[in-house]
Protein backbone atom coordinates (compact mmCIF):
# COMPACT_ATOMS: atom_id res chain seq x y z
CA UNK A 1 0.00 0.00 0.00
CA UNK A 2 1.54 3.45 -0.58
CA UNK A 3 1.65 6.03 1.47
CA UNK A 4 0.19 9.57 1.26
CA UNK A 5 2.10 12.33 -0.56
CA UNK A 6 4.05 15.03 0.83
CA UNK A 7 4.47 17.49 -1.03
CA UNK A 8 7.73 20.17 0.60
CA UNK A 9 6.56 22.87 -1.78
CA UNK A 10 4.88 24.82 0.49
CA UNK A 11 5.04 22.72 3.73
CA UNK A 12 3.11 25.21 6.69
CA UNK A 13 5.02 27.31 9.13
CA UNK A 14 4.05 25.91 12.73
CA UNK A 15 4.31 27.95 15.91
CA UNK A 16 7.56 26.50 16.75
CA UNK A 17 9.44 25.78 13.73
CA UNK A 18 8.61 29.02 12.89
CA UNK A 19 10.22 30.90 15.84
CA UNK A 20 13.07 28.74 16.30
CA UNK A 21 13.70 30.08 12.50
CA UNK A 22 13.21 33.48 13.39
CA UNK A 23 15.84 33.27 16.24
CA UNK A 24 18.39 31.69 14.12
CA UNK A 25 17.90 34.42 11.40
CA UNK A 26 17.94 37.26 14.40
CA UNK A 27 20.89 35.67 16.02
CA UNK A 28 22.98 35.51 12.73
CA UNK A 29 22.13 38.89 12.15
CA UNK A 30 23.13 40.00 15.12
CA UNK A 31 26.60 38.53 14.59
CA UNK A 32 26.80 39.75 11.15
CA UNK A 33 26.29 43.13 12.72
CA UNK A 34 28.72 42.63 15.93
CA UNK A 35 31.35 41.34 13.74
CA UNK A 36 31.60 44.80 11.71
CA UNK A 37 30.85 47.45 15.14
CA UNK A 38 33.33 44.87 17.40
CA UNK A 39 36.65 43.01 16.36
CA UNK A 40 36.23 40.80 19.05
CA UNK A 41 32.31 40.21 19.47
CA UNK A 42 32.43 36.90 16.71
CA UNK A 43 35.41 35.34 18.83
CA UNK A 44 33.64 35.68 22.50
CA UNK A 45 30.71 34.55 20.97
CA UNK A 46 32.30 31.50 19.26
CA UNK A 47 34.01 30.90 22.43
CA UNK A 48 31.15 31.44 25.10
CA UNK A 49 28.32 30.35 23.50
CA UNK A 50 29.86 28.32 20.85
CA UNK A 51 30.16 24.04 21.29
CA UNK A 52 34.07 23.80 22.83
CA UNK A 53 34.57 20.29 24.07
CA UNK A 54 37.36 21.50 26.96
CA UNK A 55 35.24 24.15 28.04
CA UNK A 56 32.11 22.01 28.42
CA UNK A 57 34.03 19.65 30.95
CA UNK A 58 34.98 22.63 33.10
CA UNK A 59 31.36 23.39 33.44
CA UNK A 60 30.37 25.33 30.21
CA UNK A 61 27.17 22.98 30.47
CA UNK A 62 24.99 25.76 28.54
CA UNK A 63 27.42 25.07 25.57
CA UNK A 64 25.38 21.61 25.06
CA UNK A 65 22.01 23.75 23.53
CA UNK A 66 23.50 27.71 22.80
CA UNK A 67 26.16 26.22 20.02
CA UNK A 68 22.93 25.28 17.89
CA UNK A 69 21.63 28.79 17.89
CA UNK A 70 25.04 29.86 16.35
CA UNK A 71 24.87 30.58 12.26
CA UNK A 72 28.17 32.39 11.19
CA UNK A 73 27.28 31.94 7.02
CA UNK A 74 24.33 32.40 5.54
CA UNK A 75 24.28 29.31 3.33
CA UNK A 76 24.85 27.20 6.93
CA UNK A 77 21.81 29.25 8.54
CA UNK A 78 19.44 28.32 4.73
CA UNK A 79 20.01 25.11 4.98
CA UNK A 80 18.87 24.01 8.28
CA UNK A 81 16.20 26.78 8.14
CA UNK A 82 14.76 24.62 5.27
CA UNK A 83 15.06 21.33 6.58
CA UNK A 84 13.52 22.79 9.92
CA UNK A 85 10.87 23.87 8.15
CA UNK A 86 10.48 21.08 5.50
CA UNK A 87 11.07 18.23 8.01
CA UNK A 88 10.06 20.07 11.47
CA UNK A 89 6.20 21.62 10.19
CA UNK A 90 5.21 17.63 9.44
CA UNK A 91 6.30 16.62 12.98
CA UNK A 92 5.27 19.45 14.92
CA UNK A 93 2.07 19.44 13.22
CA UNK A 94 1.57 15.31 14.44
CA UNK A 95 3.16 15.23 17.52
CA UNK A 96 2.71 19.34 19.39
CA UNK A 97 4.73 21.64 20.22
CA UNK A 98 6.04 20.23 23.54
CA UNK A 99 6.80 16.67 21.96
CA UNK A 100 8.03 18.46 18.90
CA UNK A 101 10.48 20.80 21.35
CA UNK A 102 11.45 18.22 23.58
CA UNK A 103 12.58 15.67 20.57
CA UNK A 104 14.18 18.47 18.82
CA UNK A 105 16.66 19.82 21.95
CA UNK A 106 17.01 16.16 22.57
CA UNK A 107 19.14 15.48 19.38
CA UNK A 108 20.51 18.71 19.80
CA UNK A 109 22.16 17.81 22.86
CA UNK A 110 22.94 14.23 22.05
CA UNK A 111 24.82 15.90 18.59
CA UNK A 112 26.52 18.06 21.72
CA UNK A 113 27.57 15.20 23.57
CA UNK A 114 28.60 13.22 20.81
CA UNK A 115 31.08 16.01 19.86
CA UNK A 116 32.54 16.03 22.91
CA UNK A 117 33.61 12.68 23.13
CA UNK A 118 34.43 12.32 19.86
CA UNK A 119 36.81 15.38 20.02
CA UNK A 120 38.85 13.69 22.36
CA UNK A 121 39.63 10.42 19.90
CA UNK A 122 42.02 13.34 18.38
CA UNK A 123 40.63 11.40 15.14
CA UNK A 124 42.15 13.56 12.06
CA UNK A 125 44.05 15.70 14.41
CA UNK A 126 40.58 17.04 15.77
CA UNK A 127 41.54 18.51 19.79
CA UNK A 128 39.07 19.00 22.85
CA UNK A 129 39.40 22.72 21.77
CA UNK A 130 37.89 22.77 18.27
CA UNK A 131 34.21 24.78 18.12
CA UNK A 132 31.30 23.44 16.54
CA UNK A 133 27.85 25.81 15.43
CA UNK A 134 25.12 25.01 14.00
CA UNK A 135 21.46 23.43 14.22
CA UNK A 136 22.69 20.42 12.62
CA UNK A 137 22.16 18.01 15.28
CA UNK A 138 18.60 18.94 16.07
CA UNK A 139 17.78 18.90 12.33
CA UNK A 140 19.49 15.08 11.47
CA UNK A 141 17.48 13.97 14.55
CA UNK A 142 14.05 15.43 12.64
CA UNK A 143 15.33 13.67 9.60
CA UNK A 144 15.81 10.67 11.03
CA UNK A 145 12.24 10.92 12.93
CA UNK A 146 11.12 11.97 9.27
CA UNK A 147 12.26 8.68 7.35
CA UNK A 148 11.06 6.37 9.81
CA UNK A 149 7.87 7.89 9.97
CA UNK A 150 7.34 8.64 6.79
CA UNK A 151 9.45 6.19 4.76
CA UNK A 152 6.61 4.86 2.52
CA UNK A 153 5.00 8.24 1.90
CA UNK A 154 5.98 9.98 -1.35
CA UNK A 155 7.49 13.25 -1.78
CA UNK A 156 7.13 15.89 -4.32
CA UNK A 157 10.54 16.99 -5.28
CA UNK A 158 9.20 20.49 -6.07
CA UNK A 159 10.43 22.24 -8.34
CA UNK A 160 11.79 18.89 -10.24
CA UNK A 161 8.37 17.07 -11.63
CA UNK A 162 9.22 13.50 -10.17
CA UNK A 163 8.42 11.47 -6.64
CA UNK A 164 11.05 9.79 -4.39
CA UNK A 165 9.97 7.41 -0.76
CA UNK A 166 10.67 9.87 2.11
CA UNK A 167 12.82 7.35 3.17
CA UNK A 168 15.08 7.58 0.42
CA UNK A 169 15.02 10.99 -0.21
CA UNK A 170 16.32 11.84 3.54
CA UNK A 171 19.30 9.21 3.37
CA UNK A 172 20.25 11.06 0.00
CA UNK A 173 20.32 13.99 2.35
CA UNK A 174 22.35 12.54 4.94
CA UNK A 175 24.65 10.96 2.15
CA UNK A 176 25.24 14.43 0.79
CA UNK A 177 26.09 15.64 4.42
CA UNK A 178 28.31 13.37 5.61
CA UNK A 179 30.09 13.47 2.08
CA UNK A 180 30.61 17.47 2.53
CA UNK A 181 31.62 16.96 5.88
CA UNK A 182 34.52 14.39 5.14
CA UNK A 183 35.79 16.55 2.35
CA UNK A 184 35.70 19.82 5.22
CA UNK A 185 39.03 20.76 7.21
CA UNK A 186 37.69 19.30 10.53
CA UNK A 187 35.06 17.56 9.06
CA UNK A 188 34.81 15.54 11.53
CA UNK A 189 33.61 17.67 14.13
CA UNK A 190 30.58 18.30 11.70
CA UNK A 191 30.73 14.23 11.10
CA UNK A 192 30.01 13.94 15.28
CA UNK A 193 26.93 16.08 14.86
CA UNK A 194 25.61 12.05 13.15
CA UNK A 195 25.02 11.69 17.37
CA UNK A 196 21.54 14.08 16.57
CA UNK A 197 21.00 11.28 14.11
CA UNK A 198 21.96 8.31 15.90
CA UNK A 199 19.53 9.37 19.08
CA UNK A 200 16.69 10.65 17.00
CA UNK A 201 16.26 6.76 15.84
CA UNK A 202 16.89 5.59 19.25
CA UNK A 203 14.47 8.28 20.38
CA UNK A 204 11.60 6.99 18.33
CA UNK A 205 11.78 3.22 18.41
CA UNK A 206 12.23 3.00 21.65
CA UNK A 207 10.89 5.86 24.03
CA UNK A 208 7.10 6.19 24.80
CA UNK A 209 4.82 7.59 22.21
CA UNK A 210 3.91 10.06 24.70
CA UNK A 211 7.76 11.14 25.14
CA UNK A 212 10.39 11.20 27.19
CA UNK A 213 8.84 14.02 29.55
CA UNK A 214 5.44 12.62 30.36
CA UNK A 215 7.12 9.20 30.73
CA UNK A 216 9.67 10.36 33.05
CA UNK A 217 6.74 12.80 34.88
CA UNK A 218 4.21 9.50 35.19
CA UNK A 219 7.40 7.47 36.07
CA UNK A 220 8.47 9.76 38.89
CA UNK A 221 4.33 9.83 40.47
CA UNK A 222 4.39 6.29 40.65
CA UNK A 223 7.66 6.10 42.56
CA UNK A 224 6.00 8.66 44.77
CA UNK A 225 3.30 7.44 45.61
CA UNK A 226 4.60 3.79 46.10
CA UNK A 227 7.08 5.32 48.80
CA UNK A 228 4.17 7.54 50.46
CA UNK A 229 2.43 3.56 50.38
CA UNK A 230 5.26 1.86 51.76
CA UNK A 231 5.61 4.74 54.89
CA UNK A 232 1.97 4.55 55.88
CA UNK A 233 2.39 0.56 55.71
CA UNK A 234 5.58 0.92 58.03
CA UNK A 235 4.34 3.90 60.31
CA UNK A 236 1.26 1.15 60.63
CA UNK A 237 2.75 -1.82 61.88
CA UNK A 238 4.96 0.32 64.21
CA UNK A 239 1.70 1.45 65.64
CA UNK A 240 0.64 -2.08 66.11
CA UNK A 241 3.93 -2.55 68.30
CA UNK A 242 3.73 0.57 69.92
CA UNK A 243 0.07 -0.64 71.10
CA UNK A 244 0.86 -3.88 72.16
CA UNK A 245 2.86 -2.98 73.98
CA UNK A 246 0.41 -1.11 75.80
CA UNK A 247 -1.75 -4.34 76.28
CA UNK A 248 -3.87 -2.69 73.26
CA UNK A 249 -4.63 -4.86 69.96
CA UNK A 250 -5.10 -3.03 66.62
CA UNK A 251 -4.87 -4.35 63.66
CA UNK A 252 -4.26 -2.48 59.94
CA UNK A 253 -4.90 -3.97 56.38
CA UNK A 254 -2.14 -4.66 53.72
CA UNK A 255 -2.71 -0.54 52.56
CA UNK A 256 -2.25 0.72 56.16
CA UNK A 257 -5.81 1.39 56.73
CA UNK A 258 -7.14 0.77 60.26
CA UNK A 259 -9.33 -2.39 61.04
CA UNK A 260 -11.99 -1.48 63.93
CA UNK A 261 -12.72 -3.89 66.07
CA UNK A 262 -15.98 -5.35 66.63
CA UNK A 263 -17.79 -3.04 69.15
CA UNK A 264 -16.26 -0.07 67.14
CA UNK A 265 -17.30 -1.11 64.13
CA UNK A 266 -21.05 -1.53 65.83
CA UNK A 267 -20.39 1.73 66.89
CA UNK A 268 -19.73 3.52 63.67
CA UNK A 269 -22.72 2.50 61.99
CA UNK A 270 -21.32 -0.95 60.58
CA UNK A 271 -18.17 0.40 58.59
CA UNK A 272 -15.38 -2.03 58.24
CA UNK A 273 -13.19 0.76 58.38
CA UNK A 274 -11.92 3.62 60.87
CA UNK A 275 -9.50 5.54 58.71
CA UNK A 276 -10.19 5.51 55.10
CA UNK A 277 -7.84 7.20 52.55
């Protein structure tokens, strides 16, 4: 059975992937226009907000998401601004914006990581202290997300009148990538960015469909509330001691509750229990 068509023509602008656009576009401006009014305002931003692998392991956590805000050249800043918005609107538009946002900042720190440890293979002479920019981890995560969800659906290759399987138009895209990135001085700090890829699959095939949030958030009430369980059990059968030992019986059920005795129960109109929670 085929699957629907896409067609990336025209794909919609949701709320998010159209703001996180917009802040890429602002922010590379705003570098554009510190780099001609400040001859050092590109390097302290490269540095401080920028992805530096020795700086993150001295505590430059913030490194992990701020490096994927960072668009020095226009051509970098297009292309993920189109795949964002080609590959983004679809699963923004399925999932919501807090599934979409959480997925998204997911990859992008999982590219971060990722960098980090592969910096310090020194593979191709590549050091701890070599920056990395760029949305690129966040947007391989979407296109893996994209060809797993979408593999059988068709795409329009607008403007070019022919279809292509999602599926095998994003690993084209990923070919291309990692290609460029080989052929780059340093490539393979761009290559490391793959980790965005790598985790997006992960991500969907094996976290809840709900998402890592709400399954971590339902996780953490049920470990709550079996604790609270467990301390009104215990604080109940000390109780029990602490009475006998007062020549009083009482007795509590397997959930704590208090068992009345007969002429209480008779007492309190017939109910089996005292304390009821």
């Amino acid at each position: 059975m085929r699957g629907r068509t896409i067609s990336l023509s025209l794909p919609p602008f949701t709320k998010w992937v159209k703001r996180l656009i917009l802040i890429y576009a602002g922010i590379c401006l705003l570098m554009a226009i510190l780099k001609l009014t400040s001859p050092y305002g590109r390097e302290w931003t490269l540095v401080y907000l920028g992805l530096i692998p020795k700086l993150v392991m001295r505590g430059y956590i913030w490194q992990l998401i701020t490096y994927s805000f960072l668009h020095f050249e226009v051509m970098h800043l297009l292309f993920n601004a189109l795949a964002l918005w080609m590959f983004g609107s679809q699963l923004e538009s399925d999932w919501g914006s807090k599934r979409f946002l959480e997925f998204y900042f997911f990859c992008t720190v999982a590219a971060a990581l990722t960098t980090v440890a592969v910096s310090y293979t020194h593979v191709l002479g590549v050091s701890p202290g070599t920056p990395t920019i760029g949305a690129s981890g966040g947007i391989f995560g979407l296109l893996a997300a994209f060809g797993m969800l979408y593999g059988e659906s068709e795409v329009m290759m607008f403007p070019l009148p022919f279809m292509i399987k999602a599926k095998y138009f994003v690993w084209g895209i990923i070919f291309l990538t990692l290609l460029g990135a080989m052929e780059e001085s340093g490539g393979i700090a761009n290559v490391a960015h793959l980790g965005g890829l790598l985790f997006g699959y992960l991500y969907i095939k094996f976290l809840p469909r709900r998402g890592l949030v709400n399954s971590t958030s339902e996780q953490y009430f049920s470990w709550r509330n079996s604790y609270y369980r467990w301390k009104r059990r215990r604080a109940a059968r000390k109780f029990e001691v602490y009475m006998r030992k007062h020549d009083r019986q009482v007795h509590f059920d397997e959930h704590g509750n208090y068992i009345p005795d007969d002429d209480a129960r008779k007492g309190n109109g017939g109910s089996k229990s005292g304390w009821v929670n």
